[in-house]
Protein backbone atom coordinates (compact mmCIF):
# COMPACT_ATOMS: atom_id res chain seq x y z
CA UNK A 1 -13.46 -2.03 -2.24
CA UNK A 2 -10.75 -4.60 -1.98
CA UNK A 3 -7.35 -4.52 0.13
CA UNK A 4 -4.36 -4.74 -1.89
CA UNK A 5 -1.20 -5.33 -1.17
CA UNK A 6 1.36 -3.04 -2.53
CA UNK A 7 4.45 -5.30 -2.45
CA UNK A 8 2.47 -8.90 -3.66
CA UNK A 9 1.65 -11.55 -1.77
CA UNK A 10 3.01 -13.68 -4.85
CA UNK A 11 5.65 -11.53 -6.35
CA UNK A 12 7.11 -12.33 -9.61
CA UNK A 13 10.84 -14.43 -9.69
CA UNK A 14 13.58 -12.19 -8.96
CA UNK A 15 11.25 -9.72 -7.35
CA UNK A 16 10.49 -10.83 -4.18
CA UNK A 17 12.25 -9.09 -0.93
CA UNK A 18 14.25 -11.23 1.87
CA UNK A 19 11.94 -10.14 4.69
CA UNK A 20 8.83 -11.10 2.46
CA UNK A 21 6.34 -12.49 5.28
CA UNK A 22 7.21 -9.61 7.43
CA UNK A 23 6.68 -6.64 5.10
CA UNK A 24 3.29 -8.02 2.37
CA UNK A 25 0.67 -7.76 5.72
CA UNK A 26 2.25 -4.49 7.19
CA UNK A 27 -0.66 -1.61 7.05
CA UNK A 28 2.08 0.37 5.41
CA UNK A 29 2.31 -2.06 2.48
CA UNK A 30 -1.69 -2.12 2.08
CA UNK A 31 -4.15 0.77 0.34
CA UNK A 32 -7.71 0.21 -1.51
CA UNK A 33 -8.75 -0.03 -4.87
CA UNK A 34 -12.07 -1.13 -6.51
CA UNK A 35 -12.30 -4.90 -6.53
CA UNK A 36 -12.34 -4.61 -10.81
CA UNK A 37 -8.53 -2.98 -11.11
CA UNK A 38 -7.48 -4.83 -7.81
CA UNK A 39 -8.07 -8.22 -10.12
CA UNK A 40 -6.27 -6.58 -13.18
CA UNK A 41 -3.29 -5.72 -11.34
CA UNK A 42 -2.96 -7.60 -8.35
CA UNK A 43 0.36 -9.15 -8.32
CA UNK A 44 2.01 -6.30 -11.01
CA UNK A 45 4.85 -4.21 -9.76
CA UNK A 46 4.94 -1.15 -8.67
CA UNK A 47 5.09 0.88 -11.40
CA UNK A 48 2.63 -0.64 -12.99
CA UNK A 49 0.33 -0.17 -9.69
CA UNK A 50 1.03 3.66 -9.72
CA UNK A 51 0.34 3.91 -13.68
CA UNK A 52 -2.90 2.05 -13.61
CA UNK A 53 -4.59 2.32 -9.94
CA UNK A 54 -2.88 5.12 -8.03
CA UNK A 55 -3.63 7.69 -11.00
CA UNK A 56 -7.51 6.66 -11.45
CA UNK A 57 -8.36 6.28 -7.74
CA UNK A 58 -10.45 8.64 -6.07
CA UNK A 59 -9.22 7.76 -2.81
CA UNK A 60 -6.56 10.09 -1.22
CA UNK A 61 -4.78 7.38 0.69
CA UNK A 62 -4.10 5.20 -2.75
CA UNK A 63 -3.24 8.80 -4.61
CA UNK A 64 -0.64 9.37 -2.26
CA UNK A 65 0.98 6.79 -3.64
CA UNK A 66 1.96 7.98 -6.58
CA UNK A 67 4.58 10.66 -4.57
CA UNK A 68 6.88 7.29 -4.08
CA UNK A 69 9.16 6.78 -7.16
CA UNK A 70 10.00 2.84 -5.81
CA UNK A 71 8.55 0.92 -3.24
CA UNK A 72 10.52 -0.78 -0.80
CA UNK A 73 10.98 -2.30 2.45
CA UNK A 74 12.02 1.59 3.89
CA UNK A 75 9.32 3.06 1.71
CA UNK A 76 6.79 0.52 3.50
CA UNK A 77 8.02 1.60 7.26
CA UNK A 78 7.70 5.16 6.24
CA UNK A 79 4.35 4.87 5.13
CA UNK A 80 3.27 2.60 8.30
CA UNK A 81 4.48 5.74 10.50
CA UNK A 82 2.81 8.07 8.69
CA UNK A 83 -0.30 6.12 8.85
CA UNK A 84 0.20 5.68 12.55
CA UNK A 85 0.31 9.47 13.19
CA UNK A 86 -2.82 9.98 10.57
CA UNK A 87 -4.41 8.13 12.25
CA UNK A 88 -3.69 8.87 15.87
CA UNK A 89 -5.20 12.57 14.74
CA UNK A 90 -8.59 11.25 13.56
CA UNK A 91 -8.70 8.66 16.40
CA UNK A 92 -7.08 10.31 19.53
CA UNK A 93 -6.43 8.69 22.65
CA UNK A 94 -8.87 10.64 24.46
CA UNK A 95 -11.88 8.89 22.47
CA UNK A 96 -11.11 5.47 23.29
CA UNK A 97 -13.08 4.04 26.05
């Protein structure tokens, strides 16, 4: 399994957002894919992403994906909640030492 990043690390001209360095590490902006389609796609744009990874993957948390019809800086905060509270229910308080 590789980490990708949603949003690039090297988007392509014209495509990059003005926060860049604050939005391409955020856990919202990151999913998994198998390391063979995380090379064939890994600086493509979204659509492109959802068309060729998100609808193959076996993974819920990169399926999911595919309910987003454009990723952006919003989409990525959404997403990094929503992974907060997922993950707050599988990893409550109460187990930490």
């Amino acid at each position: 399994m590789h980490i990708e990043n949603i949003y690039p690390q090297t988007p392509r001209e014209g495509q990059r957002w003005e926060d860049h360095d604050s939005f391409v590490t955020r856990l919202g902006n990151l999913t998994l894919l198998g390391g063979r389609l995380n090379e064939q796609i890994k600086n493509s744009d979204f659509e492109t992403k959802k068309q060729q990874a998100c609808q193959a993957t076996r993974l819920t948390l990169t399926e999911r994906l595919l309910r987003y019809e454009r990723w952006s800086p919003e989409v990525v905060l959404e997403r990094q909640n929503e992974l907060g509270r997922i993950a707050q229910e599988v990893w409550p308080a109460e187990l930490l030492p």
